[in-house]
N, C-alpha and C. Protein backbone atom coordinates (compact mmCIF):
# COMPACT_ATOMS: atom_id res chain seq x y z
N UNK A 1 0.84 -1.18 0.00
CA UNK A 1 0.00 0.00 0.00
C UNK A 1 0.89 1.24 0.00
N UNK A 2 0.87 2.51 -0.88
CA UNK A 2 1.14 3.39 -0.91
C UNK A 2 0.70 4.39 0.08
N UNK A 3 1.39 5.00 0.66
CA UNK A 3 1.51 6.56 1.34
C UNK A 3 1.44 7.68 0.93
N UNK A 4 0.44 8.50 1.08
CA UNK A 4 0.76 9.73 0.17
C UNK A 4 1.19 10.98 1.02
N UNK A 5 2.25 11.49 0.89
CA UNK A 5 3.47 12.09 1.65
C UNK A 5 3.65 13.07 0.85
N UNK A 6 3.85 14.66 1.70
CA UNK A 6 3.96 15.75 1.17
C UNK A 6 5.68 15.60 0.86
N UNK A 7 5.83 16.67 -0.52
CA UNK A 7 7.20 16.92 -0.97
C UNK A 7 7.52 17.74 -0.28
N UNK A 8 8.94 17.45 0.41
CA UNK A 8 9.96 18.00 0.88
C UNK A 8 10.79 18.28 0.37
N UNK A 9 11.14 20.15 0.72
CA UNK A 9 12.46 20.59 -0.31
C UNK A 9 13.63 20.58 0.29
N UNK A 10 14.46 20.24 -0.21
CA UNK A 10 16.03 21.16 0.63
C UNK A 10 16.16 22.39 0.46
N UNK A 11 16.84 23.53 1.53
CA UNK A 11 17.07 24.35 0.69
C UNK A 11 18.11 25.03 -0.23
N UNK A 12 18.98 23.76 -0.90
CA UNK A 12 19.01 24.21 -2.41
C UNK A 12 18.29 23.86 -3.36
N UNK A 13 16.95 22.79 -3.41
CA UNK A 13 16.03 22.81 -4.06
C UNK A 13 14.93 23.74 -4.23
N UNK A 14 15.28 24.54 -2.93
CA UNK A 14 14.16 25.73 -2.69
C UNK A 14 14.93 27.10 -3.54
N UNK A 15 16.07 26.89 -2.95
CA UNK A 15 17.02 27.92 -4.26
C UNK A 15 16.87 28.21 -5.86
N UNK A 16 16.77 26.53 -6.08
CA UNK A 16 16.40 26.46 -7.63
C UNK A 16 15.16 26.85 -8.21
N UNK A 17 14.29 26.59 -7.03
CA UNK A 17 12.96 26.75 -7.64
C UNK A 17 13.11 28.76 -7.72
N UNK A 18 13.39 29.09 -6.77
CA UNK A 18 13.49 30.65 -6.83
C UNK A 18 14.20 31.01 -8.24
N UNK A 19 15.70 30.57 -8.19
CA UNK A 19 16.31 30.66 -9.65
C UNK A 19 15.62 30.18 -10.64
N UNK A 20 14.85 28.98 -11.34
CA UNK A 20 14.15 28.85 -12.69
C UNK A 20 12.93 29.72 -12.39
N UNK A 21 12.64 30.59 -11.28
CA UNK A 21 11.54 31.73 -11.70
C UNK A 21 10.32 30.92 -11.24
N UNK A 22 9.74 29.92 -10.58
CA UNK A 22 8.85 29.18 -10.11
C UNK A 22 8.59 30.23 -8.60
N UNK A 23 8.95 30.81 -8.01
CA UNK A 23 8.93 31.56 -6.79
C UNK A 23 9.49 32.84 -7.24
N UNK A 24 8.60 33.61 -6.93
CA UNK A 24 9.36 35.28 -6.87
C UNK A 24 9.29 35.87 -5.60
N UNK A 25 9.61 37.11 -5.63
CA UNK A 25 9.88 38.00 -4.75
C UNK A 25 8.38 38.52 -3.67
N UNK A 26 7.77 38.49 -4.86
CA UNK A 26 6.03 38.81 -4.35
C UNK A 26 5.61 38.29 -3.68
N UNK A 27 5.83 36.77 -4.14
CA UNK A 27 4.96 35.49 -3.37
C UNK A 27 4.81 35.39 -2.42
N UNK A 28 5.84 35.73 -1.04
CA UNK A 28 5.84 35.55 0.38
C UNK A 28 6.07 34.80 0.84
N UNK A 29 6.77 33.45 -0.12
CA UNK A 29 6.40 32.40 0.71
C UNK A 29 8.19 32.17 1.43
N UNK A 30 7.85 31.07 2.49
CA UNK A 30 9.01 30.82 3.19
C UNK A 30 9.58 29.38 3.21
N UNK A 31 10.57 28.81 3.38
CA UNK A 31 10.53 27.28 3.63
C UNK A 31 10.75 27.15 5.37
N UNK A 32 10.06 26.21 5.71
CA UNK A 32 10.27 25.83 6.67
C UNK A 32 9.95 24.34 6.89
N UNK A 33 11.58 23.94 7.78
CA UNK A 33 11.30 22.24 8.13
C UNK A 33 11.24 21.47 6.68
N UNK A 34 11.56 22.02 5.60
CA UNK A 34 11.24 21.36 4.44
C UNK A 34 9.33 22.06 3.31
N UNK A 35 8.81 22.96 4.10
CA UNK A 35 7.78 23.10 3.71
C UNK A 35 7.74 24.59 3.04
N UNK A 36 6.59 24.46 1.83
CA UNK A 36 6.56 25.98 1.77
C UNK A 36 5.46 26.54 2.43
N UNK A 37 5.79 27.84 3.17
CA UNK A 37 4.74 28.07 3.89
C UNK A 37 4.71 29.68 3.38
N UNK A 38 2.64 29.80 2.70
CA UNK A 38 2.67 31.31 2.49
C UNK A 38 3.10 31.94 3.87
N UNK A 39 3.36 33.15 3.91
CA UNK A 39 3.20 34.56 4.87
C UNK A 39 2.26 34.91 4.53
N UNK A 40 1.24 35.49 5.78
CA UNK A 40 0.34 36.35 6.74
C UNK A 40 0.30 37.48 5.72
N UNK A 41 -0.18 38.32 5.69
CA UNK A 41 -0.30 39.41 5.16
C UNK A 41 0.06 40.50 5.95
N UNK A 42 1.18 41.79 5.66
CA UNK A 42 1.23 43.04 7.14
C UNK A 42 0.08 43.55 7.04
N UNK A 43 0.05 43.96 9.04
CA UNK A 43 -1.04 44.68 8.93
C UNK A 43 -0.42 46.33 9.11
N UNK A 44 -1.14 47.13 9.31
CA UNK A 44 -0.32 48.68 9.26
C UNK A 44 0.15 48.68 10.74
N UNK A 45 -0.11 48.07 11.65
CA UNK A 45 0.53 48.53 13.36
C UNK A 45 1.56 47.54 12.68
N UNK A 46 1.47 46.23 12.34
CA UNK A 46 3.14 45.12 11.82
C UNK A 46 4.06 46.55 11.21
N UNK A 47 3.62 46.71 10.11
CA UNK A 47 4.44 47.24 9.60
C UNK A 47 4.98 48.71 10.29
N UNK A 48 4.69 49.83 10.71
CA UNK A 48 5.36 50.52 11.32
C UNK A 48 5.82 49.96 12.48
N UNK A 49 5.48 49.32 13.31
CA UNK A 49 6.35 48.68 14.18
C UNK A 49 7.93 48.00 13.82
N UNK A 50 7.48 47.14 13.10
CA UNK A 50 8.87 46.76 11.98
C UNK A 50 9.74 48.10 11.33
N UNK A 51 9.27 48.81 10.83
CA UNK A 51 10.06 49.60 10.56
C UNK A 51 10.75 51.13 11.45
N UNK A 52 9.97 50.89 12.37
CA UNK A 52 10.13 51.94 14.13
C UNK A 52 11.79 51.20 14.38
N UNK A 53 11.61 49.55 14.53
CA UNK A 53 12.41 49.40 15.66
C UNK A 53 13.58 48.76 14.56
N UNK A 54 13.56 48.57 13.18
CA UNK A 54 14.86 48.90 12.37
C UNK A 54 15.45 50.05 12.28
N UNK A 55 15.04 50.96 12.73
CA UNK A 55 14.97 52.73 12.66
C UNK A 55 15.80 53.07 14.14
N UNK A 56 15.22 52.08 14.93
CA UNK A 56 15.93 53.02 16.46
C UNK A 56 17.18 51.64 16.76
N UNK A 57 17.05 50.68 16.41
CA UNK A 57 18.32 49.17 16.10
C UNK A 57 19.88 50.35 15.02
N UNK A 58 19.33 51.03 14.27
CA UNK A 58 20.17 51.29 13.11
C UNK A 58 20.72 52.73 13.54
N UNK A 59 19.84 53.31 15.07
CA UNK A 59 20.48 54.67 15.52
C UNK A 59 21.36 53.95 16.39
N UNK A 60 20.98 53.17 17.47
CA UNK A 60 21.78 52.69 18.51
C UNK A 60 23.05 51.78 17.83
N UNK A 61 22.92 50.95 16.82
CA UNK A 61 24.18 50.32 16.70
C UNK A 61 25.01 50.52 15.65
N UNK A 62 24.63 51.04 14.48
CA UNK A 62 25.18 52.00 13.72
C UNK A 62 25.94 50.71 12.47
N UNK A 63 26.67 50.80 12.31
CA UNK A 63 27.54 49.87 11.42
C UNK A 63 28.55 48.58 12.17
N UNK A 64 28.62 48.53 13.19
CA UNK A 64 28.68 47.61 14.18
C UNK A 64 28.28 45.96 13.71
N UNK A 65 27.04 45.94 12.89
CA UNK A 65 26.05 44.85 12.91
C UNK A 65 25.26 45.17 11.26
N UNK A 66 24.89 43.60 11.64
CA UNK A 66 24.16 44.07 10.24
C UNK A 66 22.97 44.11 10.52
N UNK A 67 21.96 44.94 10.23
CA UNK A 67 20.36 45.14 10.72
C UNK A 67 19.68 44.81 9.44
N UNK A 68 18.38 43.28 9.29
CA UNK A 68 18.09 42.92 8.21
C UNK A 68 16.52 42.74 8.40
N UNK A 69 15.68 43.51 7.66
CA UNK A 69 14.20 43.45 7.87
C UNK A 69 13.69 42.26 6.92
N UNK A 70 12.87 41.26 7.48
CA UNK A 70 12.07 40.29 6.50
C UNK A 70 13.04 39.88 5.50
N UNK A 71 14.04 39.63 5.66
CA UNK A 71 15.00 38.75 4.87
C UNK A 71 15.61 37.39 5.36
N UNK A 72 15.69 36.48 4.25
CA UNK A 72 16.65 34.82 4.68
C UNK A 72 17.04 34.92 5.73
N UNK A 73 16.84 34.06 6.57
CA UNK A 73 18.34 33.40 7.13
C UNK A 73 17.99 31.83 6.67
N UNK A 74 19.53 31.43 7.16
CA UNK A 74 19.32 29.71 6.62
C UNK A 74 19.94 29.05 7.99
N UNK A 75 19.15 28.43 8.38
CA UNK A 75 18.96 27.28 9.46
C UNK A 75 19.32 25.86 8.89
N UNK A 76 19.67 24.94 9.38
CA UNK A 76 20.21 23.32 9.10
C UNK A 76 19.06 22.90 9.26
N UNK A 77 17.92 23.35 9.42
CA UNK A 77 16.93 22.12 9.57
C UNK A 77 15.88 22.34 8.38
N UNK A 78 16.05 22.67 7.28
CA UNK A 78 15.98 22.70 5.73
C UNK A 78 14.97 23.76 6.09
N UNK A 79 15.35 24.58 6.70
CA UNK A 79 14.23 25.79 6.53
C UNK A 79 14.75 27.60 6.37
N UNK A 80 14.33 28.15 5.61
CA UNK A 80 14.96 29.36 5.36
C UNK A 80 13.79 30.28 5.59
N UNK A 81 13.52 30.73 7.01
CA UNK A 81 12.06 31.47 7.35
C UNK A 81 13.07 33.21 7.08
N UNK A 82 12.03 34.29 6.96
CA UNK A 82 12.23 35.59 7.11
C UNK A 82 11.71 36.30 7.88
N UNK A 83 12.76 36.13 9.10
CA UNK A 83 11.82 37.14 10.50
C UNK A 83 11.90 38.67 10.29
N UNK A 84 10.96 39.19 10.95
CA UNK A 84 10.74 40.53 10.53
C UNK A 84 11.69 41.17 10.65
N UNK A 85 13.06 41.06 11.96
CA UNK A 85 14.30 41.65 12.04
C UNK A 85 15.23 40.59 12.52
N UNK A 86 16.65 40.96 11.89
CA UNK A 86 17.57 39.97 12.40
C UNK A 86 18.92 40.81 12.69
N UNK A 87 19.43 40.72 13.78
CA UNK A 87 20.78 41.64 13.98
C UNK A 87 22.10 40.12 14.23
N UNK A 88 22.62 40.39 12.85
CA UNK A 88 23.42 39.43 12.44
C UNK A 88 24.85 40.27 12.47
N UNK A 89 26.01 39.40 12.78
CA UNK A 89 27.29 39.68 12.96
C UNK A 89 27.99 40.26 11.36
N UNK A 90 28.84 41.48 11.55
CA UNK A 90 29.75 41.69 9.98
C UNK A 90 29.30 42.53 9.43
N UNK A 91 29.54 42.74 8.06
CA UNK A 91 29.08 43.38 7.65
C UNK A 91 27.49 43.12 6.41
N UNK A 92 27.51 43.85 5.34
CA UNK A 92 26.66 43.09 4.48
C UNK A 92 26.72 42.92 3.55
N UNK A 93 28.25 42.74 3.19
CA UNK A 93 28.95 42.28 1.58
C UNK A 93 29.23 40.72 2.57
N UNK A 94 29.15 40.51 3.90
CA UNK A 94 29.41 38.99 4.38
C UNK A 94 28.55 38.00 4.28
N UNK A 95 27.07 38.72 3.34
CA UNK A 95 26.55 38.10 3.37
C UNK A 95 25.69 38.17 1.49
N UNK A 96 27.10 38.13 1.23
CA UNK A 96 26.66 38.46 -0.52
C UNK A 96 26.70 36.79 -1.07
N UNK A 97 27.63 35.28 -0.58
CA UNK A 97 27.03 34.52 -1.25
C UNK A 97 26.26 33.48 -0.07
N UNK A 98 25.83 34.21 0.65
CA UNK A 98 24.74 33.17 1.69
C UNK A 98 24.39 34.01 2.70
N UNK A 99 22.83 33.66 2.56
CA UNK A 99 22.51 34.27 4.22
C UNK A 99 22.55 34.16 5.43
N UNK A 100 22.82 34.66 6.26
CA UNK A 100 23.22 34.41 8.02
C UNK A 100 22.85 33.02 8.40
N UNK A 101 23.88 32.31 8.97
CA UNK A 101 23.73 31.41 9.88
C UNK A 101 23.43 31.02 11.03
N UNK A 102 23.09 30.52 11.61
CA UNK A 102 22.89 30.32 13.04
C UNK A 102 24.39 31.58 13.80
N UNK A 103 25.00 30.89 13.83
CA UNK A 103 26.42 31.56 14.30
C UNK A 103 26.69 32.43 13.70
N UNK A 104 26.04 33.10 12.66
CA UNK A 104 26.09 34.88 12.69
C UNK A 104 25.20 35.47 13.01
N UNK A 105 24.07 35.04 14.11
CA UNK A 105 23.02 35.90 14.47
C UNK A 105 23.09 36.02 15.84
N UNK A 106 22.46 37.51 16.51
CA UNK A 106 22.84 37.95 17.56
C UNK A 106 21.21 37.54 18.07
N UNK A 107 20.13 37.97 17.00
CA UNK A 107 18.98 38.27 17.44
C UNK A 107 17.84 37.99 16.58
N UNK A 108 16.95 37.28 16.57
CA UNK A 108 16.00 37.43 15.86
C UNK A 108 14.59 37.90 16.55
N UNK A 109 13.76 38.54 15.67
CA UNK A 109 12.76 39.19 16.50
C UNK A 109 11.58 38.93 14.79
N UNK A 110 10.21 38.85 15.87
CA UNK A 110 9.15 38.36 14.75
C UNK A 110 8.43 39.51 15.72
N UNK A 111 7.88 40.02 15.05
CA UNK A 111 6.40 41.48 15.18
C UNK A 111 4.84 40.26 15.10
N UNK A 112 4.15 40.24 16.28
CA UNK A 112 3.44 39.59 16.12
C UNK A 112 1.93 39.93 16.37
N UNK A 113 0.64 39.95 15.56
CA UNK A 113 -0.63 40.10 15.82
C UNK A 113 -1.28 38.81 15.44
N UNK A 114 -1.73 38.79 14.14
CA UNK A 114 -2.16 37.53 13.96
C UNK A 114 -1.45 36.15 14.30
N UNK A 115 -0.24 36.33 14.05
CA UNK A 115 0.05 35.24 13.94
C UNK A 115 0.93 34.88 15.20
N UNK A 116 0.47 35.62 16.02
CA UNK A 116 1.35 34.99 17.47
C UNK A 116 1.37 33.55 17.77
N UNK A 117 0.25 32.78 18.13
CA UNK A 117 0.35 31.56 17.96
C UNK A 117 1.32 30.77 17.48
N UNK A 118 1.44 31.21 16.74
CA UNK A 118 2.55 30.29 15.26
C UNK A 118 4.04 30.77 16.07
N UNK A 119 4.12 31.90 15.97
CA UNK A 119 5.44 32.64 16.25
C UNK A 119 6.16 32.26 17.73
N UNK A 120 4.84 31.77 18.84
CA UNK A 120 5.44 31.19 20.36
C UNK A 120 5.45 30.00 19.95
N UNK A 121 4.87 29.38 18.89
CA UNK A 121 5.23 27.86 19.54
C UNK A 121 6.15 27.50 18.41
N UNK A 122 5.37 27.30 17.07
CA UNK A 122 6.23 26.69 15.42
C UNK A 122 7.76 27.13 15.22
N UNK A 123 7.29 28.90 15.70
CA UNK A 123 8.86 29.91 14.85
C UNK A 123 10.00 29.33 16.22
N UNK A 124 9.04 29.71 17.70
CA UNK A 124 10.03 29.69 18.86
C UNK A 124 11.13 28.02 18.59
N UNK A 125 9.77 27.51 17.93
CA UNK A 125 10.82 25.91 18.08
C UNK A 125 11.63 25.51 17.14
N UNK A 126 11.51 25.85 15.94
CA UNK A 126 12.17 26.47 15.15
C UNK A 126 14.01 26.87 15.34
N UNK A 127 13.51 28.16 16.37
CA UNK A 127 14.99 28.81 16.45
C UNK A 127 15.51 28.26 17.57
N UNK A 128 14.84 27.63 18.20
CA UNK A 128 15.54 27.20 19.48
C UNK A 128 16.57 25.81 18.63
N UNK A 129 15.52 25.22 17.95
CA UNK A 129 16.65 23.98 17.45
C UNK A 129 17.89 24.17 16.60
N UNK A 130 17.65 25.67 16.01
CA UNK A 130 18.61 26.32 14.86
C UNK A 130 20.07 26.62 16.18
N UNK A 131 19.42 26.63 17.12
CA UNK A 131 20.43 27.38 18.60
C UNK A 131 20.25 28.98 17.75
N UNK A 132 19.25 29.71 17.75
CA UNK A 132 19.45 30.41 17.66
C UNK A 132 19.50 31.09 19.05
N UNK A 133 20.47 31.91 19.51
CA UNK A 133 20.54 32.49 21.24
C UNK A 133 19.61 33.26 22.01
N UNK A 134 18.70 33.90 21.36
CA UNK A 134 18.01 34.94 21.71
C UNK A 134 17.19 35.28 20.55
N UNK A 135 15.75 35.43 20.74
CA UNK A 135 14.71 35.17 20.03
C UNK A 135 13.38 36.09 20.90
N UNK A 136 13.11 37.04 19.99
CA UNK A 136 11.89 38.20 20.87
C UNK A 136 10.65 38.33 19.91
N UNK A 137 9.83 38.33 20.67
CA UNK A 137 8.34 38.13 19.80
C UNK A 137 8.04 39.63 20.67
N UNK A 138 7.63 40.61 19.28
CA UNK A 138 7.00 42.11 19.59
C UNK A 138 5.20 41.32 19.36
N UNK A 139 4.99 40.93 20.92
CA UNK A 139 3.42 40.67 20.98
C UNK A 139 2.50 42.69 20.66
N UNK A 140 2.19 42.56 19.51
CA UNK A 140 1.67 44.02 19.37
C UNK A 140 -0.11 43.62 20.17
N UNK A 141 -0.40 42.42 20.02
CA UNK A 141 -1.36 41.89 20.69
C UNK A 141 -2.36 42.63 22.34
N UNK A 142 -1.29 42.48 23.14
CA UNK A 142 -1.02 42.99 24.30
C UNK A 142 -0.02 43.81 24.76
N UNK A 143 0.83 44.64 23.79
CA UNK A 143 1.70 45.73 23.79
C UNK A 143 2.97 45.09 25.04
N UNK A 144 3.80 43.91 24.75
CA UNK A 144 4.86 43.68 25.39
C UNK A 144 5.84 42.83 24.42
N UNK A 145 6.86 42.60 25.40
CA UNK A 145 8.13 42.15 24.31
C UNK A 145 8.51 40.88 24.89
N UNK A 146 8.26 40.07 24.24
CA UNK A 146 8.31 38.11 24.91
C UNK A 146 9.95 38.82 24.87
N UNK A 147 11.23 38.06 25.43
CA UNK A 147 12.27 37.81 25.21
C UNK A 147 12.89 36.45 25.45
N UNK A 148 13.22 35.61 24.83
CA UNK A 148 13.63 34.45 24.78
C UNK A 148 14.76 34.18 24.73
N UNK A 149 15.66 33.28 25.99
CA UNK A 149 17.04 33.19 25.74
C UNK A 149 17.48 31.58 25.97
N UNK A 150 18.74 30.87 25.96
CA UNK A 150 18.83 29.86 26.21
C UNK A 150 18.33 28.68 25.52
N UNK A 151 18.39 28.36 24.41
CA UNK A 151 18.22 27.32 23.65
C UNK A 151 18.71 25.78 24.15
N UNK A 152 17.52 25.08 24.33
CA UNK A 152 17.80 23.56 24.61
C UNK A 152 16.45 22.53 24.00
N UNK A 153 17.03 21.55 24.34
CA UNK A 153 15.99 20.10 24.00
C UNK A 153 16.04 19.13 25.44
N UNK A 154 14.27 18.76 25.84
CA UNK A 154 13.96 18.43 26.49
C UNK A 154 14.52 16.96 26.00
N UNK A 155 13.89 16.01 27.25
CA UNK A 155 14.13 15.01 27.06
C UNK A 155 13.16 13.88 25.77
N UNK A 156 12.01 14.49 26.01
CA UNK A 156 11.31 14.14 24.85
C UNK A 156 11.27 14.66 23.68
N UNK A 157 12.93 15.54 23.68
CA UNK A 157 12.91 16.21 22.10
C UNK A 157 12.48 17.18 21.76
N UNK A 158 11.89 17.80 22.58
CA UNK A 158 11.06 18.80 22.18
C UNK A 158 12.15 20.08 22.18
N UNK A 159 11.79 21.53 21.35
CA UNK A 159 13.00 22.40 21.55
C UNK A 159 12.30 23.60 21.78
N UNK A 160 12.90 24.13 23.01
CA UNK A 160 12.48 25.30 23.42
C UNK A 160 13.26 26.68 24.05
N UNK A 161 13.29 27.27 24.76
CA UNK A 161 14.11 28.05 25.18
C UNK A 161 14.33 28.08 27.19
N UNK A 162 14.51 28.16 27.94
CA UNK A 162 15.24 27.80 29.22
C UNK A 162 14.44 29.57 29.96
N UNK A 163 14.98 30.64 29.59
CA UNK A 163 14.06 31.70 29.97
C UNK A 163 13.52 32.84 28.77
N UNK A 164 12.37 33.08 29.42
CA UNK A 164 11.34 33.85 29.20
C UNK A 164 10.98 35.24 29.92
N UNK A 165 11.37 36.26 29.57
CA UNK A 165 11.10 37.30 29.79
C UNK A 165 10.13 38.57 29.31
N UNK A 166 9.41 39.09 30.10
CA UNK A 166 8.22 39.93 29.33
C UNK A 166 8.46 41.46 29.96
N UNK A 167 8.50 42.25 28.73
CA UNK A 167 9.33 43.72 29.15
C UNK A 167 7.66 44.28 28.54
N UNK A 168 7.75 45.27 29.08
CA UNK A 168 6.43 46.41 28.74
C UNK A 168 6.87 47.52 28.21
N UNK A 169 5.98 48.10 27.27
CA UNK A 169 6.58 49.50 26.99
C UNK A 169 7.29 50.37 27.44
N UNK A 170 7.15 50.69 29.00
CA UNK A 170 7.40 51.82 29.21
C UNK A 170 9.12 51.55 29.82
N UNK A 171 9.48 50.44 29.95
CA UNK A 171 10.92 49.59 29.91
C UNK A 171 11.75 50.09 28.98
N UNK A 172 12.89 49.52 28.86
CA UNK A 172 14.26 49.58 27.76
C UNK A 172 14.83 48.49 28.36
N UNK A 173 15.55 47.56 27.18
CA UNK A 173 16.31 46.47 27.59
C UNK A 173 17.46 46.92 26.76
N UNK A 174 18.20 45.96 27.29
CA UNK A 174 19.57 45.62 26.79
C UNK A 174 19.42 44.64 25.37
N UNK A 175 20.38 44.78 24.37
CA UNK A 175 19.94 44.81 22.70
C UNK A 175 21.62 43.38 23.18
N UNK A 176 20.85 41.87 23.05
CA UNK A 176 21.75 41.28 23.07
C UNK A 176 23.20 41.27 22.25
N UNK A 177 24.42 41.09 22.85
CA UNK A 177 25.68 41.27 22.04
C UNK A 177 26.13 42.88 22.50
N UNK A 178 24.91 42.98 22.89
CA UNK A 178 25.36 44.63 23.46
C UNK A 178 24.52 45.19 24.21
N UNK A 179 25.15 44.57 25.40
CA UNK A 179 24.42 44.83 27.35
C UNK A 179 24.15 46.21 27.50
N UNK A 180 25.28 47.03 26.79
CA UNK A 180 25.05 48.22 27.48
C UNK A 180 24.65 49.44 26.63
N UNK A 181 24.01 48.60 25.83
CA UNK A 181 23.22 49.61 24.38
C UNK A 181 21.79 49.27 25.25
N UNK A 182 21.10 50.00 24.88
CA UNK A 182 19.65 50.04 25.59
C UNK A 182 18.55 50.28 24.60
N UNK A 183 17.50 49.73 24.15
CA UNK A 183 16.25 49.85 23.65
C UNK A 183 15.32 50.11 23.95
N UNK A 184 15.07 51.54 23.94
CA UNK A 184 13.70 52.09 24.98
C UNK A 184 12.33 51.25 24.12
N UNK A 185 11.44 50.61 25.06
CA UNK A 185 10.71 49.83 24.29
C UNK A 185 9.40 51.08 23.54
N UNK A 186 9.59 52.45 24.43
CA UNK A 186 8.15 52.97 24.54
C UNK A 186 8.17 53.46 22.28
N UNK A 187 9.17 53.58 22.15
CA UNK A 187 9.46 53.82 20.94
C UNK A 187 9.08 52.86 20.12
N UNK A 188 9.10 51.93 20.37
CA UNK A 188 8.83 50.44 19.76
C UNK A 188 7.00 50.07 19.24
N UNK A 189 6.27 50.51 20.01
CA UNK A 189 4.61 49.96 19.67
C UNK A 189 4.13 50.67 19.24
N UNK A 190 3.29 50.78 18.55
CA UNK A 190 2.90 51.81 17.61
C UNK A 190 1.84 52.10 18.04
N UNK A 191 1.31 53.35 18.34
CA UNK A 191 -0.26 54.33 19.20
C UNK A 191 -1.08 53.63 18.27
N UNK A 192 -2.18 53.41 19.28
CA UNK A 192 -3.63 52.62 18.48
C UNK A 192 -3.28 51.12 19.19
N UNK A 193 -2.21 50.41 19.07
CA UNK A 193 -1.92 48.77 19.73
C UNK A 193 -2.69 48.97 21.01
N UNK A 194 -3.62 47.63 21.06
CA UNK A 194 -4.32 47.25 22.43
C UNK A 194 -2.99 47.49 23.25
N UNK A 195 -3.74 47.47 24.38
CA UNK A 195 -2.31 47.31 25.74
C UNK A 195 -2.45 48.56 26.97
């Protein structure tokens, strides 16, 4: 008896398909775990939020880092998702024939309304297995900032993160890789967000 089993890409099969023009730029879509998965649609609080806190990331750290909105990274576990911001090590000719690795990222951060759900449990497990170090969900939901640190696997495999921290607007944290740079959060949520 036959199985009928979804196709799984690698991602240099996901590469190719982008290169013969089967995937464009428009499409939205992402791989993950082997899958293609559309993107959510922005909503207008996503999007100025996303672009607020690439705006006050790019005053505070300047050329230091590379600051990358909704672009690749590539993870070992055949998935190449695009979080809304990523503060990756170098410069950004270091990342002219591949995108950031696990071990060139300081930070990833996902802006979340609709799709929070997805983003605490799918994305969180996700980066925890990538080891990505530090991982922040902008809940625009309830106007706070999940912060996630410590990447591990339970005993039943499962992958998650060790602590959990929840900062509020009217806070500033420390911008991992750099304790003593500070991120006033109140700058961060955009007027109109519940909270």
């Amino acid at each position: 008896m036959n199985i009928v089993t979804p196709k799984r890409f690698t991602i240099d099969e996901y590469h190719q398909l982008i290169k013969l023009g089967f995937l464009k730029e428009g499409d939205r879509i992402e791989l993950i775990r082997g899958e293609l998965m559309q993107m959510v649609a922005k909503g207008t609080h996503h999007t100025v939020c996303g672009s607020i806190l690439c705006r006050q990331l790019d005053k505070i750290l300047g050329d230091r880092v590379v600051i990358r909105s909704q672009d690749p990274i590539t993870l070992f576990n055949q998935s190449e998702p695009e979080p809304d911001v990523v503060i990756a090590e170098g410069t950004d000719e270091d990342y002219l024939t591949h995108h950031p690795y696990p071990e060139d990222i300081l930070l990833v951060v996902e802006i979340s309304d609709s799709t929070l759900i997805y983003d605490q449990t799918k994305k969180l497990e996700l980066y925890a297995e990538a080891g990505i170090s530090h991982y922040w969900i902008v809940n625009l939901n309830i106007s706070q900032l999940e912060r996630y640190s410590q990447p591990y696997q339970n005993t039943q495999g499962t992958f998650n993160y060790l602590s959990k921290l929840i900062s509020l607007p009217n806070q500033s944290v420390a911008i991992p890789g750099f304790e003593d740079m500070l991120l006033n959060l109140s700058r961060i949520f955009p007027m109109g967000t519940v909270g």
